[in-house]
N, C-alpha and C. Protein backbone atom coordinates (compact mmCIF):
# COMPACT_ATOMS: atom_id res chain seq x y z
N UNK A 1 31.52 54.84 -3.95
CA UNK A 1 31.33 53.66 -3.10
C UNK A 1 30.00 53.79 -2.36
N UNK A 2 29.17 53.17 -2.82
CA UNK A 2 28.02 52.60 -1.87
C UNK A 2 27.86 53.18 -0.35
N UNK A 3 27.13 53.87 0.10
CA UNK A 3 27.36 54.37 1.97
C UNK A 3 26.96 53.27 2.52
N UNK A 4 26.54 52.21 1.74
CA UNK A 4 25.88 50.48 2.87
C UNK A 4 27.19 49.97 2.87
N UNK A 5 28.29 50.22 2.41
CA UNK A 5 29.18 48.60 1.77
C UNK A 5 30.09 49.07 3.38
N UNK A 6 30.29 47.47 3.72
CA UNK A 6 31.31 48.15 5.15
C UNK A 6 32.75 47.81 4.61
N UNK A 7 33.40 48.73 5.30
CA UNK A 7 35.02 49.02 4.52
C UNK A 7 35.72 49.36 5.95
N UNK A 8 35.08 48.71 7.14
CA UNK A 8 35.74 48.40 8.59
C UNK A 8 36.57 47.97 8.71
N UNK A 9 37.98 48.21 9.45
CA UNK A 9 38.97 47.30 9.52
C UNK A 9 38.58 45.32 10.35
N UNK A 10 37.30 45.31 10.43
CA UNK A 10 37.29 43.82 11.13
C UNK A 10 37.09 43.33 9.58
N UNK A 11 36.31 44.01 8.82
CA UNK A 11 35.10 43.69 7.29
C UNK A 11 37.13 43.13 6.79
N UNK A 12 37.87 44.08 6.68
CA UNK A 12 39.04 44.14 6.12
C UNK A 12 39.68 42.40 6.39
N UNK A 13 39.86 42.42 7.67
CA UNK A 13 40.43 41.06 8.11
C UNK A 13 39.87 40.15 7.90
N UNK A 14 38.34 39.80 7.79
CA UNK A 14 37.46 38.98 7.20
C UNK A 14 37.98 38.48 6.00
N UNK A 15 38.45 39.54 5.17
CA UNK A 15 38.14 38.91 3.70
C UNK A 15 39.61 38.71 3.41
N UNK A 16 40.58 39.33 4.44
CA UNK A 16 42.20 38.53 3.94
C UNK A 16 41.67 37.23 4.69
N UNK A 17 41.02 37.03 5.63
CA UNK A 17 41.31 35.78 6.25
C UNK A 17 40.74 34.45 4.76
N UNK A 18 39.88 35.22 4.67
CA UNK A 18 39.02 34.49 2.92
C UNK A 18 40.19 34.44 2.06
N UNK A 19 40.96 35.53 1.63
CA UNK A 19 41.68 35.06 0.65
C UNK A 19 42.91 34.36 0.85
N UNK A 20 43.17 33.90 1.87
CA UNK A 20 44.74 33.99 2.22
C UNK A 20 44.14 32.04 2.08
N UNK A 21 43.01 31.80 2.59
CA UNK A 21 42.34 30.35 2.38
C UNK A 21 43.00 29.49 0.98
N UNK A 22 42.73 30.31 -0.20
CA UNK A 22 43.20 29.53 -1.07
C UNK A 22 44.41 29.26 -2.08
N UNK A 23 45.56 30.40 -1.28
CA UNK A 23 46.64 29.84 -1.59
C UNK A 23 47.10 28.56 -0.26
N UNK A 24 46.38 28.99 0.64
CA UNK A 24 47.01 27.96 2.34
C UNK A 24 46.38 26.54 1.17
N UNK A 25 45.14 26.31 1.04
CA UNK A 25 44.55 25.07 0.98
C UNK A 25 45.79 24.42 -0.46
N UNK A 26 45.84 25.18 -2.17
CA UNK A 26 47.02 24.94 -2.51
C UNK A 26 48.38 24.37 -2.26
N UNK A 27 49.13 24.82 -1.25
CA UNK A 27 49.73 24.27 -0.55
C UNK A 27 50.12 23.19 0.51
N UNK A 28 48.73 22.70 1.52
CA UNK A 28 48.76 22.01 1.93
C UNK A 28 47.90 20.60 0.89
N UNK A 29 47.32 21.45 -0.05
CA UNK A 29 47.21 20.18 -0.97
C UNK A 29 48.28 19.08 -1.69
N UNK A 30 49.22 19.77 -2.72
CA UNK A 30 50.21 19.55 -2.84
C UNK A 30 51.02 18.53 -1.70
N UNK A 31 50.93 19.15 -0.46
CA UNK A 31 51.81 18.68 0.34
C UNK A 31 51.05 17.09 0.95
N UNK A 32 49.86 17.11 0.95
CA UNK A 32 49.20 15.82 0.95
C UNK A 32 49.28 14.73 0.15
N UNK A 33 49.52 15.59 -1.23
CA UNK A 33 49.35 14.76 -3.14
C UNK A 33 50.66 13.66 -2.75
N UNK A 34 51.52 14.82 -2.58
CA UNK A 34 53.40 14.24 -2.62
C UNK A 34 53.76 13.35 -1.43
N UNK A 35 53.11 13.86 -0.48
CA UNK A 35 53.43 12.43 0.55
C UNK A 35 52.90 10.82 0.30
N UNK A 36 52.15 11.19 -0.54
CA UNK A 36 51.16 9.71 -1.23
C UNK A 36 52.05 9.09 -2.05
N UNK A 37 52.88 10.05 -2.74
CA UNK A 37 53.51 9.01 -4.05
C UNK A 37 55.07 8.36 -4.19
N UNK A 38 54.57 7.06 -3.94
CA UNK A 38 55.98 6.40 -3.90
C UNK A 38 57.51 6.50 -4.48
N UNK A 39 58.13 6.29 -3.38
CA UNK A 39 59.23 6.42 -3.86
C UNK A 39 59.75 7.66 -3.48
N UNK A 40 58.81 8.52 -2.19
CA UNK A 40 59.78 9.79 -1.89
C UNK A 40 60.73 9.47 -1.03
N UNK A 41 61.72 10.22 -0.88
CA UNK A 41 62.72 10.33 -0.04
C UNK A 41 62.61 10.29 1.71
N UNK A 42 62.25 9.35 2.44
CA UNK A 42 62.05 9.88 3.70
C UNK A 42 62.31 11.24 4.72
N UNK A 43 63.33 11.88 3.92
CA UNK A 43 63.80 13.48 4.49
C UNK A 43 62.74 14.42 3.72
N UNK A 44 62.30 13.90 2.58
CA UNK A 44 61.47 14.84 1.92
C UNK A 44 60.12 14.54 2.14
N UNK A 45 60.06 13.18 2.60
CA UNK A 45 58.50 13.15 3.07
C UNK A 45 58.25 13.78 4.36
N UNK A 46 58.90 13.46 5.63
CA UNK A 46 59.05 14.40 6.93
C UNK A 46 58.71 16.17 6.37
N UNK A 47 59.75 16.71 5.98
CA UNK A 47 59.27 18.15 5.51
C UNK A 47 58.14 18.16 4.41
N UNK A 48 57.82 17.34 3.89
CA UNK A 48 56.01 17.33 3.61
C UNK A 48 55.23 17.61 4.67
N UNK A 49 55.54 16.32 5.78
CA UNK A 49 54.62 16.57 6.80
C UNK A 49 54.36 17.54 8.40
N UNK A 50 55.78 17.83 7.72
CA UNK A 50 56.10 19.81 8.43
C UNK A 50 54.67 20.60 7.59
N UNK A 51 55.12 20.31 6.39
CA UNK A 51 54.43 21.78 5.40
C UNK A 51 53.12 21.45 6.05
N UNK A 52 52.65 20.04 5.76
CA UNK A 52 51.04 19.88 6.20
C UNK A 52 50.63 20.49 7.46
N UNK A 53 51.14 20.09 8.94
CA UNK A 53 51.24 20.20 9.75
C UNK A 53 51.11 22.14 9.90
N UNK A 54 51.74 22.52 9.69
CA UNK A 54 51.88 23.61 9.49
C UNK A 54 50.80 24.80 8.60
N UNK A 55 50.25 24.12 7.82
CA UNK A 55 49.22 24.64 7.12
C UNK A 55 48.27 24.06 7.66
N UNK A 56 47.74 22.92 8.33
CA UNK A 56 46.46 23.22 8.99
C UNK A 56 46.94 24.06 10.25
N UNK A 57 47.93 24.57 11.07
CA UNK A 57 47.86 25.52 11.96
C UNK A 57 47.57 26.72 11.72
N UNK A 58 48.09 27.05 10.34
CA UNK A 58 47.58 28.53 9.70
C UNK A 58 46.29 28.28 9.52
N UNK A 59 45.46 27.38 8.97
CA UNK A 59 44.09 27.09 8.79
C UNK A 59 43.49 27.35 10.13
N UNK A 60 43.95 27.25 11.11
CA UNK A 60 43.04 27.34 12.41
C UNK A 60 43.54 28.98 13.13
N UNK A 61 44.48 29.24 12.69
CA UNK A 61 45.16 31.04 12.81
C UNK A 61 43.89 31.72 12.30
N UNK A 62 44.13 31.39 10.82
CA UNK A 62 42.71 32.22 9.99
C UNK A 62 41.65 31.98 10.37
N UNK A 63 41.35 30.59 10.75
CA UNK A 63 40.04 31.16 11.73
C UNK A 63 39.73 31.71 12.71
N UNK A 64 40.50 31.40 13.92
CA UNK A 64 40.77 32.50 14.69
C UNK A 64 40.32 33.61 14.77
N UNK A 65 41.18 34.45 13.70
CA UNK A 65 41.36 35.90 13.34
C UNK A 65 39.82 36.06 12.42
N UNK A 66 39.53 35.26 12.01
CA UNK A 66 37.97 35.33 11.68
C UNK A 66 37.08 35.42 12.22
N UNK A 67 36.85 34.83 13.15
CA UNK A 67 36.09 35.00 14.41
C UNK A 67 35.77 36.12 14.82
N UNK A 68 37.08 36.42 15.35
CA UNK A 68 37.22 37.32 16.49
C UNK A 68 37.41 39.02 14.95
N UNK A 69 37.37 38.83 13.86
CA UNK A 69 36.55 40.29 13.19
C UNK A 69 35.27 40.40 13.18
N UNK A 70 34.37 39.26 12.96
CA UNK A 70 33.20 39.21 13.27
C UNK A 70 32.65 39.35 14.28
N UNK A 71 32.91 39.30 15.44
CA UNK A 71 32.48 39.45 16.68
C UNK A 71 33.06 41.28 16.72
N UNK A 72 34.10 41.29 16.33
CA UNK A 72 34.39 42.61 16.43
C UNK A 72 33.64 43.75 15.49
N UNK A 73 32.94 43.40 14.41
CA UNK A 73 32.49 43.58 13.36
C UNK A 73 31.10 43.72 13.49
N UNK A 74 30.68 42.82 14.28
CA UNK A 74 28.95 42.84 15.27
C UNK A 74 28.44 41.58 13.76
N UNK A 75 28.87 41.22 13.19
CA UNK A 75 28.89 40.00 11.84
C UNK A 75 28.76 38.72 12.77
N UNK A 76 29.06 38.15 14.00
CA UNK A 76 29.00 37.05 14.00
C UNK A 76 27.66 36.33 14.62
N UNK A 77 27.75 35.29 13.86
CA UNK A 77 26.55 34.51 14.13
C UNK A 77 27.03 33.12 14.02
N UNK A 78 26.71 32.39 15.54
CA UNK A 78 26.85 31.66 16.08
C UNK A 78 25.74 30.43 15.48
N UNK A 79 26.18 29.56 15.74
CA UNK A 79 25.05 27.83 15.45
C UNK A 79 25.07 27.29 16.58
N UNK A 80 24.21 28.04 17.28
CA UNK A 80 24.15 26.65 19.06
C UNK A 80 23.09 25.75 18.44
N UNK A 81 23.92 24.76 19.24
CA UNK A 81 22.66 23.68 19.52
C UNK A 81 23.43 22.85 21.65
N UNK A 82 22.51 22.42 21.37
CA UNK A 82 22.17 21.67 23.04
C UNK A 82 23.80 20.80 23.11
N UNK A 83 24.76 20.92 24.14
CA UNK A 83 25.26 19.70 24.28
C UNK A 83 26.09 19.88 25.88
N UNK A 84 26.43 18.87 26.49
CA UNK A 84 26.81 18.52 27.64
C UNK A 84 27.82 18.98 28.10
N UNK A 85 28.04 19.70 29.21
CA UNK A 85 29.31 20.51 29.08
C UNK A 85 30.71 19.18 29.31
N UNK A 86 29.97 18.39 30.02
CA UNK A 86 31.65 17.67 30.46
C UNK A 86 31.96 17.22 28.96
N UNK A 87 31.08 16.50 28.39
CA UNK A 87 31.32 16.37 26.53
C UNK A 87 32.36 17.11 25.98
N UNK A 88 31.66 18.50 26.31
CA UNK A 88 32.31 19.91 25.50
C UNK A 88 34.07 19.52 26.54
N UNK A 89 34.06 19.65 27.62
CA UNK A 89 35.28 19.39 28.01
C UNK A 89 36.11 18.52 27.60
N UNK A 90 35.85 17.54 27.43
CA UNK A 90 36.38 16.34 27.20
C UNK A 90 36.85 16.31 25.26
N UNK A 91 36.15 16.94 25.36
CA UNK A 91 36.58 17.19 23.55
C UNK A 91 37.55 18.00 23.56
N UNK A 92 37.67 19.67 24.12
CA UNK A 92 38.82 20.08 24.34
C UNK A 92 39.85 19.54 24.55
N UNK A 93 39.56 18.68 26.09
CA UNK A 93 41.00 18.21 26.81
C UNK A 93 41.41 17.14 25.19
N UNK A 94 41.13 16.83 24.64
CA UNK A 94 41.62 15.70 23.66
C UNK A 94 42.52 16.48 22.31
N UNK A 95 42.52 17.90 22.23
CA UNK A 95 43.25 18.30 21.44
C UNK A 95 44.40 19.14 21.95
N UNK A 96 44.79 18.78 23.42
CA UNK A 96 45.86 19.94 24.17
C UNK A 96 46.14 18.43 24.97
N UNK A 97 47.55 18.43 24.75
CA UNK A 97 48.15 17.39 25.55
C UNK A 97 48.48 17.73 26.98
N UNK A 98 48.15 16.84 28.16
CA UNK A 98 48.46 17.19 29.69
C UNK A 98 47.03 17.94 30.28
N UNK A 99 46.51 17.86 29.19
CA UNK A 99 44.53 17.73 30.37
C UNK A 99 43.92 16.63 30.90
N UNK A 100 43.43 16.72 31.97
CA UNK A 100 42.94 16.05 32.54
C UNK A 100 41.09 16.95 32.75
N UNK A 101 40.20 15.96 33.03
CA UNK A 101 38.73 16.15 32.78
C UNK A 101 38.18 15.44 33.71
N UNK A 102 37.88 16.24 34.46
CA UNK A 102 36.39 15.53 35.04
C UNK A 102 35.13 16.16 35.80
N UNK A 103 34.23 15.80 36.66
CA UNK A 103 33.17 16.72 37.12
C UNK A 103 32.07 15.92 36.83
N UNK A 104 30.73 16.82 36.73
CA UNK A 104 29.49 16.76 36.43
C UNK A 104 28.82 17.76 35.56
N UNK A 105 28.63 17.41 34.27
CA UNK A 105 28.17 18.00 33.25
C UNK A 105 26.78 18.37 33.46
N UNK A 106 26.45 19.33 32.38
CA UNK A 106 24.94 19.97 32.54
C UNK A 106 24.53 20.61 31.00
N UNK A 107 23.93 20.86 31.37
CA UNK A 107 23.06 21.06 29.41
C UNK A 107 23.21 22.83 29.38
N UNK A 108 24.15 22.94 28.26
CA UNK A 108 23.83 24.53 27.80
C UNK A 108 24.02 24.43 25.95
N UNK A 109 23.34 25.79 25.35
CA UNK A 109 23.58 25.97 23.97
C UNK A 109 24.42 26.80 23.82
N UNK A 110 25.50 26.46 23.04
CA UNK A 110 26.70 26.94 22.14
C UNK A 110 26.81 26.43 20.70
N UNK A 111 27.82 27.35 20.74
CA UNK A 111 27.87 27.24 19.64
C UNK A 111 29.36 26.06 19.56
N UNK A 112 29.07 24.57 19.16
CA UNK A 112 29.86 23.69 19.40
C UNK A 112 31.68 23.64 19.50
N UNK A 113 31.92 23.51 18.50
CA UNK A 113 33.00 23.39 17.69
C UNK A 113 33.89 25.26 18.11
N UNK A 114 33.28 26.06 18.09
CA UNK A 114 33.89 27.81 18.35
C UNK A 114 34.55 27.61 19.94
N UNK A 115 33.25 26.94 20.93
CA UNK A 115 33.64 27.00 22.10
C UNK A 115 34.45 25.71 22.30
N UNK A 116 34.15 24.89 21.90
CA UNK A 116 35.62 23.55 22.16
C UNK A 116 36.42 24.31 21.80
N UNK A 117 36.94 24.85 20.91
CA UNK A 117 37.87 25.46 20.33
C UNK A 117 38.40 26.60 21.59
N UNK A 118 37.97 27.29 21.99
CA UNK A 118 37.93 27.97 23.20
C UNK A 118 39.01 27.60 24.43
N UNK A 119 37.71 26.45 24.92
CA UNK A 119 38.15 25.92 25.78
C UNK A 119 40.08 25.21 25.75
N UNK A 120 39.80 24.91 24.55
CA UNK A 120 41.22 23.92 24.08
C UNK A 120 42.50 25.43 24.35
N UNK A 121 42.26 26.23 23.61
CA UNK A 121 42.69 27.52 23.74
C UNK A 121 42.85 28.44 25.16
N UNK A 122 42.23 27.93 25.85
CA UNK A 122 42.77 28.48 27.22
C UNK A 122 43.59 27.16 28.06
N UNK A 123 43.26 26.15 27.64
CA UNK A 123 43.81 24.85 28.44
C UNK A 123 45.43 25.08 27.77
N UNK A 124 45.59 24.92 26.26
CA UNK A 124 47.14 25.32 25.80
C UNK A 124 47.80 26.71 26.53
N UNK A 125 47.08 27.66 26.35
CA UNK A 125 47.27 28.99 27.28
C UNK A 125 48.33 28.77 28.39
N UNK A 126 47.39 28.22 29.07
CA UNK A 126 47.88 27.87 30.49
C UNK A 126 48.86 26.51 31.05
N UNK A 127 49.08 26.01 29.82
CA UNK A 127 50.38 25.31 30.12
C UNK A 127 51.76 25.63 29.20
N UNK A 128 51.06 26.73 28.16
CA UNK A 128 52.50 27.03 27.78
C UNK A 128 52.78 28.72 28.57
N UNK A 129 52.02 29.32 29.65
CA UNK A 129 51.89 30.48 29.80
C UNK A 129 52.46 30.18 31.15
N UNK A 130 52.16 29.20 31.80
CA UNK A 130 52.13 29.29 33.20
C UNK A 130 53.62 29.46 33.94
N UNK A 131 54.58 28.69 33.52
CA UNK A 131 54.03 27.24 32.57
C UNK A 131 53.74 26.53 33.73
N UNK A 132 52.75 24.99 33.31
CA UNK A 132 52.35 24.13 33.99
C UNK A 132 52.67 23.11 33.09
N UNK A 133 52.87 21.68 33.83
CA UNK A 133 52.88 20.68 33.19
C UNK A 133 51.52 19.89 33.12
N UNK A 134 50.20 20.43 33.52
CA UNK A 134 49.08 19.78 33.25
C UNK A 134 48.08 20.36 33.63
N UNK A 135 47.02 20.59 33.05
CA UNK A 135 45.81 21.07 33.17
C UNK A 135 44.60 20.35 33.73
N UNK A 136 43.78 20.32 34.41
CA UNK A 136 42.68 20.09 35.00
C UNK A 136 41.86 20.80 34.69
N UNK A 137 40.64 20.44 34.57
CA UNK A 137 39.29 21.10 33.62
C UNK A 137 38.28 20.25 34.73
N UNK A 138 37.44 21.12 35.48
CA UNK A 138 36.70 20.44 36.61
C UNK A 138 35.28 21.05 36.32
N UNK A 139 34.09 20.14 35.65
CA UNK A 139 32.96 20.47 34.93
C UNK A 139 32.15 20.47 36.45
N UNK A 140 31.26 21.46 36.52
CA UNK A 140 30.14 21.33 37.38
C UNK A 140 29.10 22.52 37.16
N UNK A 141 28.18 21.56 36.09
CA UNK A 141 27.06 21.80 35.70
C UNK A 141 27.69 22.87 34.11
N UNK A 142 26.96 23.78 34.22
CA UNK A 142 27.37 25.17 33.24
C UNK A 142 28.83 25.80 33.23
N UNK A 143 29.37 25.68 34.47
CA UNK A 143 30.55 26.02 34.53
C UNK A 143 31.75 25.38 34.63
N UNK A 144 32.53 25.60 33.88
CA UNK A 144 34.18 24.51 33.61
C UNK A 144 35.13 25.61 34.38
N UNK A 145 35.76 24.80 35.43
CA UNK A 145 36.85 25.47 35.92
C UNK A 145 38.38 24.94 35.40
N UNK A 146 39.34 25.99 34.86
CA UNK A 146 40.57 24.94 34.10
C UNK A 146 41.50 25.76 34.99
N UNK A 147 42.62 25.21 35.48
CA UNK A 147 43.69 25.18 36.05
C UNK A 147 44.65 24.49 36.31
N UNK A 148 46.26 24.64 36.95
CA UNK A 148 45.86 25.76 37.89
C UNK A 148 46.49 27.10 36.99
N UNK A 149 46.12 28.74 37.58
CA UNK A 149 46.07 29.60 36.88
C UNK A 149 47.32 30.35 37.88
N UNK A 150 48.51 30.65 37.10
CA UNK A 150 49.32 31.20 37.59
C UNK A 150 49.64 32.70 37.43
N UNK A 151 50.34 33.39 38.70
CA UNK A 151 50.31 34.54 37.91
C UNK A 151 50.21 35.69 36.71
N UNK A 152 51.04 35.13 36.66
CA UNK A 152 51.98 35.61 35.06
C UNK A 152 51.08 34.92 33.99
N UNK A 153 50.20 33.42 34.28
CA UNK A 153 49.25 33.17 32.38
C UNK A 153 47.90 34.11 32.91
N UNK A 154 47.70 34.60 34.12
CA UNK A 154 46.39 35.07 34.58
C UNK A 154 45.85 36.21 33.15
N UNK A 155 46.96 37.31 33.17
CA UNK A 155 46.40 38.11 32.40
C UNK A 155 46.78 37.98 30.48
N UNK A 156 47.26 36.91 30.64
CA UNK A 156 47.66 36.28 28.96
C UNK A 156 46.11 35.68 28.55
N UNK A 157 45.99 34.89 29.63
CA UNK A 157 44.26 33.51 29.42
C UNK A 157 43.25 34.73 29.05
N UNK A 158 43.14 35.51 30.00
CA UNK A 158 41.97 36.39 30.10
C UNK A 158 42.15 37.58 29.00
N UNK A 159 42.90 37.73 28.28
CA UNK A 159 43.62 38.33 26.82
C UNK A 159 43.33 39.90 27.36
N UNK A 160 43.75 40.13 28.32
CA UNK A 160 44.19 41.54 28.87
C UNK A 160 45.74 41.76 28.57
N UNK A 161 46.05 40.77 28.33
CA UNK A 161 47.73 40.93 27.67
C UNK A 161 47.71 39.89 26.36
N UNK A 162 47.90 40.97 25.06
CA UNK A 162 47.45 40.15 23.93
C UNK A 162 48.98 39.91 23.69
N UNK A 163 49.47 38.46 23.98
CA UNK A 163 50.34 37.21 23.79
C UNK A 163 49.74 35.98 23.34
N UNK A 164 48.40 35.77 23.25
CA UNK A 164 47.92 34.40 22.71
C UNK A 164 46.48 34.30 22.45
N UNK A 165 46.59 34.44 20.75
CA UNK A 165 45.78 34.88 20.05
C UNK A 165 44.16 33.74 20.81
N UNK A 166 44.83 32.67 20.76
CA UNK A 166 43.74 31.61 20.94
C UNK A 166 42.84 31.85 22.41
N UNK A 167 43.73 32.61 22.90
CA UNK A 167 42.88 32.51 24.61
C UNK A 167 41.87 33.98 24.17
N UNK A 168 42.70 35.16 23.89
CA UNK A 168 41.90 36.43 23.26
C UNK A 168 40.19 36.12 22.58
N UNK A 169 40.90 35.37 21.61
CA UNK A 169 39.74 35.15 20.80
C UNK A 169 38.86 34.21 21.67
N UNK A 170 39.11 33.41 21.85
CA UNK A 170 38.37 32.37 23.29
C UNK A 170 37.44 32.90 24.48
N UNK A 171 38.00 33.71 25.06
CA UNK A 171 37.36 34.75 25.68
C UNK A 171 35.95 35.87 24.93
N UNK A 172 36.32 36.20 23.52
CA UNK A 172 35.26 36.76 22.66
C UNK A 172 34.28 35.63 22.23
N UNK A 173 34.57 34.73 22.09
CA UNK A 173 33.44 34.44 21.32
C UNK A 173 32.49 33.44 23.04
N UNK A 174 32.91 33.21 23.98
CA UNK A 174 32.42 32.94 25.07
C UNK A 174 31.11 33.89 25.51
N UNK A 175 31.73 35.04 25.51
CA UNK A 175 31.18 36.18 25.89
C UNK A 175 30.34 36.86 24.89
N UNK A 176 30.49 36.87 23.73
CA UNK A 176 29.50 36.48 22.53
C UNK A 176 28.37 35.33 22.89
N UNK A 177 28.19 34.72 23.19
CA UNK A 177 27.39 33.37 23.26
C UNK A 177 26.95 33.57 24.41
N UNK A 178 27.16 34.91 25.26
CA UNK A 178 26.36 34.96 26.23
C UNK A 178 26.82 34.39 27.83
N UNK A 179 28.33 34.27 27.66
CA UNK A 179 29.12 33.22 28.86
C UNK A 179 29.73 34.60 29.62
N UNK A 180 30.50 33.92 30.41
CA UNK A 180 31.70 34.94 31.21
C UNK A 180 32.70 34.27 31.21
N UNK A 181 33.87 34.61 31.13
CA UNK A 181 35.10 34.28 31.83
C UNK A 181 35.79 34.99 32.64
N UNK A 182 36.03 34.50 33.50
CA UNK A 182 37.55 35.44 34.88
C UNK A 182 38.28 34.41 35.64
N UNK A 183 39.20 34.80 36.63
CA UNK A 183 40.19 34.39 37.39
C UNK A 183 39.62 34.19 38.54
N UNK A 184 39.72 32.98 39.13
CA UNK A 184 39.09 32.81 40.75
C UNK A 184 39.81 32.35 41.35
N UNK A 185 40.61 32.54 42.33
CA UNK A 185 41.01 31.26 42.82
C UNK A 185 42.15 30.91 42.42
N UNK A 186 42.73 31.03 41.45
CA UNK A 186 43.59 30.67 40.87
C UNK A 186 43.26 29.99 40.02
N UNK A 187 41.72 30.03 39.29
CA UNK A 187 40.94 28.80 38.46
C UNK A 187 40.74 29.99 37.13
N UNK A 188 40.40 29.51 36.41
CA UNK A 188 39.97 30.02 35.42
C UNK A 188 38.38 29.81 35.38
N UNK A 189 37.49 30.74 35.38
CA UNK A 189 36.10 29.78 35.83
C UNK A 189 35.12 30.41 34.44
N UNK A 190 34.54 29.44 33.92
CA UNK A 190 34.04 29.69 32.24
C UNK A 190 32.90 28.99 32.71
N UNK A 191 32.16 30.52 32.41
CA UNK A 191 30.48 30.17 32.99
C UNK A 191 30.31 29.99 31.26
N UNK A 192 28.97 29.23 31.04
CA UNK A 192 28.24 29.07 29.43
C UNK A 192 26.82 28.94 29.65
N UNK A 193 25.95 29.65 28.64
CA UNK A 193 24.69 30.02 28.93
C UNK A 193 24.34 28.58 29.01
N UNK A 194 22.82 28.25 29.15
CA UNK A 194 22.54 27.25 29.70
C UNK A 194 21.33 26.77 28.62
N UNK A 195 21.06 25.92 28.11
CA UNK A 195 19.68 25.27 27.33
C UNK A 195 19.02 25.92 27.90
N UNK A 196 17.49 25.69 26.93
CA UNK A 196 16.38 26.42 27.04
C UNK A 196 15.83 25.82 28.42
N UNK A 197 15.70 26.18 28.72
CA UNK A 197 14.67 25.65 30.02
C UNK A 197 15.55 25.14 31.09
N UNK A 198 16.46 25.27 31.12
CA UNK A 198 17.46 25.17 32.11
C UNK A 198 17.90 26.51 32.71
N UNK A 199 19.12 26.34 34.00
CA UNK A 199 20.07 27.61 33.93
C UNK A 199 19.16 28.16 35.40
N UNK A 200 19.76 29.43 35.43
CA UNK A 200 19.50 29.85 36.86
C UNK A 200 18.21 30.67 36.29
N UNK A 201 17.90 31.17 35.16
CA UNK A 201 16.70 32.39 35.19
C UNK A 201 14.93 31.85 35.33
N UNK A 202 14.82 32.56 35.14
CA UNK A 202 12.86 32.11 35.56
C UNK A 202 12.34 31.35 34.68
């Protein structure tokens, strides 16, 4: 074996997360084909749209767990470009039911779609952790504060207690991109680097 080839346990999870892709996509194909064609059974179309349902959640598991080998792996590489944080909020709050959004946005580079993803991932966190029945996400400038943060989701969000893969990984790739996350207050407070020519540095 090659002394360049990496044979790391993140390199490892990488490439099940790759293969495990195209029996998932198989499956939720199928399960797309058959809900299309007339004449199914309404009990059998519902558990179609279990299977679907269900296979894009594994689709977003495997990425996940993709991520967060690459980052673990020192492999990841991020695609920032420029966009608005209340934006970035507001896109989160739209895939976690019981957020609420608001504030004053400000310009930083991320990496888009990883950190929505993030964000969405600590907002679910914290209402199935807390539990809470609703989340608030309060943008001002670079930093999104989401709450409120209760004891017991404090050290789940901040993935010092690995119970939820999405906040864990959320936290890595933040902090990858050059952000922070911690507990304030009872807030969750998610600093994000800032556009070029912006931000607090010289």
């Amino acid at each position: 074996m090659p002394a360049s080839e990496d044979t790391s346990f993140p390199r490892l999870v990488s490439l099940a997360c790759h293969d495990l892709r195209t029996p998932l996509a198989t499956v939720s194909g199928f399960a797309k084909t058959l809900t299309r064609v007339e004449g199914v059974d309404d009990k059998i179309a519902r558990y179609l749209g279990l299977m679907e349902t269900a296979s894009e959640q594994l689709g977003e598991l495997l990425e996940e767990l993709n991520v967060a080998a690459r980052i673990a792996g020192g492999r990841y590489e991020p695609a920032p470009r420029e966009v608005d944080t209340l934006e970035l909020a507001r896109a989160a709050g739209e895939r976690v039911e019981g957020v609420e959004v608001g504030g004053s946005g400000g310009s930083v580079e991320v990496d888009v779609e990883a950190v929505e993803r993030a964000l969405a991932a600590f907002a679910s966190c914290l209402r199935r952790h807390g539990p809470v029945e609703s989340v608030r996400i309060e943008v001002s400038g670079e930093e999104l504060r989401l709450g409120p943060v209760t004891e017991a989701a404090a050290p789940i969000v901040l993935g010092d207690e690995l119970r939820d893969l999405g906040s864990a990984v959320g936290r890595m790739v933040v902090e990858a991109s050059g952000g922070s996350v911690a507990v304030t207050d009872a807030m969750l407070v998610v600093r994000l680097s800032g556009a070029s020519g912006t931000g607090d540095g010289p």
